[in-house]
Protein backbone atom coordinates (compact mmCIF):
# COMPACT_ATOMS: atom_id res chain seq x y z
CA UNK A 1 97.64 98.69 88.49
CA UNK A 2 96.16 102.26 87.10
CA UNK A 3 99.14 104.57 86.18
CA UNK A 4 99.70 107.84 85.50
CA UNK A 5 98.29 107.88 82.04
CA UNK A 6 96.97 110.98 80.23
CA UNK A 7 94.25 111.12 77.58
CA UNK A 8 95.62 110.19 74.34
CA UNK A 9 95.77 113.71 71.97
CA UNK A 10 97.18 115.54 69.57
CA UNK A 11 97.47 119.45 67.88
CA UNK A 12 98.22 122.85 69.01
CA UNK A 13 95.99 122.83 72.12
CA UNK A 14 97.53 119.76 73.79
CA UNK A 15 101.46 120.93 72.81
CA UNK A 16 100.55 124.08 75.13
CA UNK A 17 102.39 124.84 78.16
CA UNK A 18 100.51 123.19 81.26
CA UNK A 19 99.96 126.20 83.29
CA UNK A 20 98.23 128.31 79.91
CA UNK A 21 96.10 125.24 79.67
CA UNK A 22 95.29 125.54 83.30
CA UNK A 23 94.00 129.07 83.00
CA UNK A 24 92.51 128.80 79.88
CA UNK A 25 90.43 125.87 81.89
CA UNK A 26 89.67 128.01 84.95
CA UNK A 27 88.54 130.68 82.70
CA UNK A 28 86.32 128.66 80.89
CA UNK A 29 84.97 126.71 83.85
CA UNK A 30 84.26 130.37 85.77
CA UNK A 31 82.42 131.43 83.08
CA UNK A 32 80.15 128.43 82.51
CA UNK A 33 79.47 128.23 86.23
CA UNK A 34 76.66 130.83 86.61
CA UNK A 35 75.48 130.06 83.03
CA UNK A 36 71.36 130.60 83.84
CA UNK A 37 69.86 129.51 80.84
CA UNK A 38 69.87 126.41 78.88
CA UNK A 39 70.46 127.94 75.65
CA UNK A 40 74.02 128.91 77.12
CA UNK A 41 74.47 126.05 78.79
CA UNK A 42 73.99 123.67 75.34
CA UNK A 43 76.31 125.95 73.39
CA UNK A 44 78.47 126.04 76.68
CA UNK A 45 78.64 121.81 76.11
CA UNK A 46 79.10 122.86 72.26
CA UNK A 47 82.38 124.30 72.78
CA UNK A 48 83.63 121.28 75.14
CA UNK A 49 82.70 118.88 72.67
CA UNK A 50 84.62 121.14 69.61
CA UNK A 51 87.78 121.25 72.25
CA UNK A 52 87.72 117.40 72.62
CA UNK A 53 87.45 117.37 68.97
CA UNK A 54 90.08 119.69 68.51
CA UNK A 55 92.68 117.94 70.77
CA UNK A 56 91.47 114.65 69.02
CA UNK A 57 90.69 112.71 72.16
CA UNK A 58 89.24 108.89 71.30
CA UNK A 59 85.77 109.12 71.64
CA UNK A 60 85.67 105.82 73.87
CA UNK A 61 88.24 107.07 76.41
CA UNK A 62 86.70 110.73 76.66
CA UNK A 63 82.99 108.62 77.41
CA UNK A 64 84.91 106.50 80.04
CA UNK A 65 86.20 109.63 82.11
CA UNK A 66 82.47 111.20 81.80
CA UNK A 67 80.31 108.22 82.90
CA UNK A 68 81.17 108.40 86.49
CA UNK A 69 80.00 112.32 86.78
CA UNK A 70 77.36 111.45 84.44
CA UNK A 71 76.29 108.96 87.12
CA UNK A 72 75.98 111.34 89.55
CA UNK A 73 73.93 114.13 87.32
CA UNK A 74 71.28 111.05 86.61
CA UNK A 75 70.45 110.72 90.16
CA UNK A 76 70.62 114.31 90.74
CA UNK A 77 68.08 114.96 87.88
CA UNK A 78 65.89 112.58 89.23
CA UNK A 79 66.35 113.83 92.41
CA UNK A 80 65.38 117.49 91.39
CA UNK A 81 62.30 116.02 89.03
CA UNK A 82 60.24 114.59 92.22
CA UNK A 83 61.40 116.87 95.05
CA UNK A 84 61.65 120.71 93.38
CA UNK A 85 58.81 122.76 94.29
CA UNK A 86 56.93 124.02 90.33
CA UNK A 87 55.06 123.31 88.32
CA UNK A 88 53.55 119.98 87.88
CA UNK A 89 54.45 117.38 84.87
CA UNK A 90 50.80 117.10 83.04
CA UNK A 91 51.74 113.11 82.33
CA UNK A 92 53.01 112.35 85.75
CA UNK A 93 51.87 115.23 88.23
CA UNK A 94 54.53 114.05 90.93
CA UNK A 95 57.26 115.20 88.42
CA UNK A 96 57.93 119.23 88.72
CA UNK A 97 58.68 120.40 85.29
CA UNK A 98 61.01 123.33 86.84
CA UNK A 99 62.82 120.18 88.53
CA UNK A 100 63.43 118.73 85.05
CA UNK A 101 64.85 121.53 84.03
CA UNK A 102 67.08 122.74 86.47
CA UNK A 103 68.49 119.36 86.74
CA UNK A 104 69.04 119.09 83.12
CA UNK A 105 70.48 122.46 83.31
CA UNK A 106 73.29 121.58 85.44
CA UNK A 107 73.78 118.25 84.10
CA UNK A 108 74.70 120.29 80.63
CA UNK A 109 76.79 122.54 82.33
CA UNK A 110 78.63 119.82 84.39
CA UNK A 111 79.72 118.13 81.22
CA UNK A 112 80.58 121.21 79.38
CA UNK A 113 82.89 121.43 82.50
CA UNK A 114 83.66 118.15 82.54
CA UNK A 115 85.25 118.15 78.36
CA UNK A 116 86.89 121.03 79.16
CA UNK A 117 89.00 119.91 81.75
CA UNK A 118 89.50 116.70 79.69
CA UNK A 119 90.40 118.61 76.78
CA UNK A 120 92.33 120.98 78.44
CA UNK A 121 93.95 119.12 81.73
CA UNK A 122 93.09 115.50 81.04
CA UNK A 123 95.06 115.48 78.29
CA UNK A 124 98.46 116.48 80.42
CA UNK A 125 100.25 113.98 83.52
CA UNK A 126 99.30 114.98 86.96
CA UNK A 127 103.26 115.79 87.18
CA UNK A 128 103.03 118.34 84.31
CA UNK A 129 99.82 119.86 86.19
CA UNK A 130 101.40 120.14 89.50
CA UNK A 131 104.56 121.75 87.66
CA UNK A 132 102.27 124.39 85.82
CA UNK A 133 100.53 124.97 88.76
CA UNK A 134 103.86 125.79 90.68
CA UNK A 135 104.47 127.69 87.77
CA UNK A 136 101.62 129.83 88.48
CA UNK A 137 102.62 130.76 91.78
CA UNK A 138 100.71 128.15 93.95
CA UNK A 139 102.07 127.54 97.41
CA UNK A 140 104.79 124.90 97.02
CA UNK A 141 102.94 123.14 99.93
CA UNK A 142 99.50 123.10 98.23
CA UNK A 143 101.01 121.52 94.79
CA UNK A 144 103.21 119.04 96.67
CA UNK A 145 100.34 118.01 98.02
CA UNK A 146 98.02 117.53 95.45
CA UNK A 147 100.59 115.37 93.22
CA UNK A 148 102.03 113.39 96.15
CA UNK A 149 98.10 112.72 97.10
CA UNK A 150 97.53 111.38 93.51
CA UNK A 151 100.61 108.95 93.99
CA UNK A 152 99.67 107.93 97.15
CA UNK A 153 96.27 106.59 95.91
CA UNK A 154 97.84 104.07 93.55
CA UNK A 155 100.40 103.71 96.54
CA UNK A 156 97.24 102.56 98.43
CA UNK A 157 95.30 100.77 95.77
CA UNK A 158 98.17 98.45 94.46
CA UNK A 159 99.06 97.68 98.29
CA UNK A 160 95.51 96.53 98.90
CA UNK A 161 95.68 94.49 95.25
CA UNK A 162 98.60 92.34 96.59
CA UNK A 163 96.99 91.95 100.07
CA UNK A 164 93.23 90.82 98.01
CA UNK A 165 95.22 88.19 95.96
CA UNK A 166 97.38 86.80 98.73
CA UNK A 167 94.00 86.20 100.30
CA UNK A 168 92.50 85.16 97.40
CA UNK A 169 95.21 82.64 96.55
CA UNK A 170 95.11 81.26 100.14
CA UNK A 171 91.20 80.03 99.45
CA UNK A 172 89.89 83.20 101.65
CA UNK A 173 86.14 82.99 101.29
CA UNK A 174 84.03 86.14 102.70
CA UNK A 175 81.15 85.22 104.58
CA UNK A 176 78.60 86.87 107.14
CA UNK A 177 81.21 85.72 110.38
CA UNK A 178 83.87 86.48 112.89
CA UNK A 179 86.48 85.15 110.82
CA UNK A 180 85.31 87.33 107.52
CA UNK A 181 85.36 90.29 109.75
CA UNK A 182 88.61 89.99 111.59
CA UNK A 183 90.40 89.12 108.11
CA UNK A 184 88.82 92.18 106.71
CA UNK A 185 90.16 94.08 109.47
CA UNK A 186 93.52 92.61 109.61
CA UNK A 187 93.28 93.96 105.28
CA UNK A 188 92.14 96.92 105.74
CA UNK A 189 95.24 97.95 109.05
CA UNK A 190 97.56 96.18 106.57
CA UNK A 191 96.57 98.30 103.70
CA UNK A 192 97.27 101.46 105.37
CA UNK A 193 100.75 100.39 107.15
CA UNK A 194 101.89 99.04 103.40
CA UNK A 195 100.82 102.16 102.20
CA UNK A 196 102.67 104.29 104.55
CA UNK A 197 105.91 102.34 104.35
CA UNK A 198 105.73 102.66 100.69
CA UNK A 199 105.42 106.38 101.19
CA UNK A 200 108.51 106.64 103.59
CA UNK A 201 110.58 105.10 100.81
CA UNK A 202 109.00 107.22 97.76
CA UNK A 203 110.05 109.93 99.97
CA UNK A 204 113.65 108.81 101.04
CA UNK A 205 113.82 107.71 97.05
CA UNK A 206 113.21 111.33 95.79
CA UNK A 207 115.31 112.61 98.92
CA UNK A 208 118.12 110.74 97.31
CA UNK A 209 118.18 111.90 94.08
CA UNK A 210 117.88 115.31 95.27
CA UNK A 211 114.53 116.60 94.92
CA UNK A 212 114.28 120.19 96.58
CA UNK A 213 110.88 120.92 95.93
CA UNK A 214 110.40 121.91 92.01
CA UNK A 215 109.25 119.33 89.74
CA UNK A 216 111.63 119.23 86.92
CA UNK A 217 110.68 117.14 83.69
CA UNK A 218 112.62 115.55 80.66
CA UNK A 219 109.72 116.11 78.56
CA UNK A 220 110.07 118.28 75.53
CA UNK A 221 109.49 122.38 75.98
CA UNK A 222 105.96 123.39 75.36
CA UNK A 223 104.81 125.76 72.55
CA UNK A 224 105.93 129.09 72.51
CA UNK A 225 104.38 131.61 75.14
CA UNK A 226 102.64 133.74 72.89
CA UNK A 227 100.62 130.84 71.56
CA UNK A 228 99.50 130.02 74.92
CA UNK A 229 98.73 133.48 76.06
CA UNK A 230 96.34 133.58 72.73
CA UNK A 231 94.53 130.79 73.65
CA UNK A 232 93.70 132.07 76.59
CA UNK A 233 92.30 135.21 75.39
CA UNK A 234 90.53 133.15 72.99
CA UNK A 235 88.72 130.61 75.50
CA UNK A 236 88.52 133.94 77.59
CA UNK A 237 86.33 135.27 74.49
CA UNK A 238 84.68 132.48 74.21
CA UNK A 239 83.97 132.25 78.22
CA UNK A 240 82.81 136.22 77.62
CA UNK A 241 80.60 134.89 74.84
CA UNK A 242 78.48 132.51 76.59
CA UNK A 243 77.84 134.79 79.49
CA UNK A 244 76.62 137.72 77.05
CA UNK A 245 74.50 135.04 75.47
CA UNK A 246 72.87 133.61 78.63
CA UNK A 247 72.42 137.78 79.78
CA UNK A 248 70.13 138.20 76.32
CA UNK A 249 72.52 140.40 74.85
CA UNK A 250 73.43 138.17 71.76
CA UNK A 251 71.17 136.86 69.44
């Protein structure tokens, strides 16, 4: 069963309190967003790589988190290649050379995104996030709902697990027929009435040990607040940096 594991990391940036790290992110991401040129965007990707680096995330786990997205920005740049209107690829005339670059473009922009969050955000539980996000004023309802969303997906996933290998050890065999179908049915309406049951007693669980609302943690303190409120000026000069240099105005 997947758990609530962060990115393995170390140094200053990851010992930050959640919520700096959160804006710091945000501040970042807004400012590599509307990035126009590909000169930004590459050093934009630059300074996600250098904050992976600097948080000393595994190279292996950081690729792992990026190959789904990465996935996605393949078939998108193909996508873009054949079907934007430009001009026309001298080797292969059906490929629009503005295509190729606009979806390489925001391919280098979506994982210059992508490291920052892990760098940033990956790096911290989904517990710590919600509690920096409540932290930063976020309606309670909004933040209980994001982390009791993220538990209820394992909730889900771990319920259909047991169901698969009860089937599985009972010599279920899937097959193009009436019997395949109503057993996947029967799963599937299991699945979801596990998964809600576990829910009611997650609930009457955190009911009983008093739970009013505010995530509370055992976990260390974080860093001091000035730190965190100089990193995010820094990332914020960074952030500023990129967007002068995609405007022309830096060499």
């Amino acid at each position: 069963m997947i758990r609530d594991a962060p990115l393995p990391g170390a140094g200053p940036l990851v010992r930050l309190d959640v919520a700096h790290k959160l804006v710091g992110a945000g501040v970042l991401a807004c400012a590599v967003a509307p990035l126009r040129t590909l000169d930004a965007a590459l050093a934009a990707l630059a300074l996600g790589l250098g904050l992976l680096a600097a948080c000393r995330v595994p190279p292996g786990a950081a690729l792992r988190r990026l190959g789904p997205p990465n996935a996605f920005f393949a078939f998108m740049f193909a996508t873009l290649a054949l079907t934007y209107p430009g001009r026309p690829w001298p080797l292969w005339p059906a490929v629009s050379l503005d295509g190729l670059e606009l979806g390489l473009r925001i391919a280098v922009k979506g994982n210059a995104m992508f490291c920052v969050l892990l760098a940033l955000v990956g790096t911290s539980t989904v517990a710590s996030a919600a509690r920096g996000l409540q932290r930063l004023g976020l309606p309670q309802k909004f933040v209980l709902l994001l982390a009791f969303s993220y538990r209820q997906i394992w909730i889900t996933a771990g319920e259909f697990e047991r169901l698969r290998q009860a089937c599985t050890a009972r010599c279920f065999e899937p097959g193009m027929n009436m019997h395949t179908y109503r057993t996947t049915a029967c799963l599937l309406a299991q699945t979801i009435a596990g998964s809600l049951h576990r829910a009611v007693r997650v609930r009457d669980a955190m009911t009983a040990r008093g739970f009013d609302g505010h995530f509370r943690t055992l976990e260390p303190q974080a860093g001091a607040a000035g730190a965190g409120v100089l990193a995010v000026a820094l990332l914020a000069c960074a952030g500023g940096g990129l967007l002068l240099l995609d405007r022309g105005w830096l060499p």
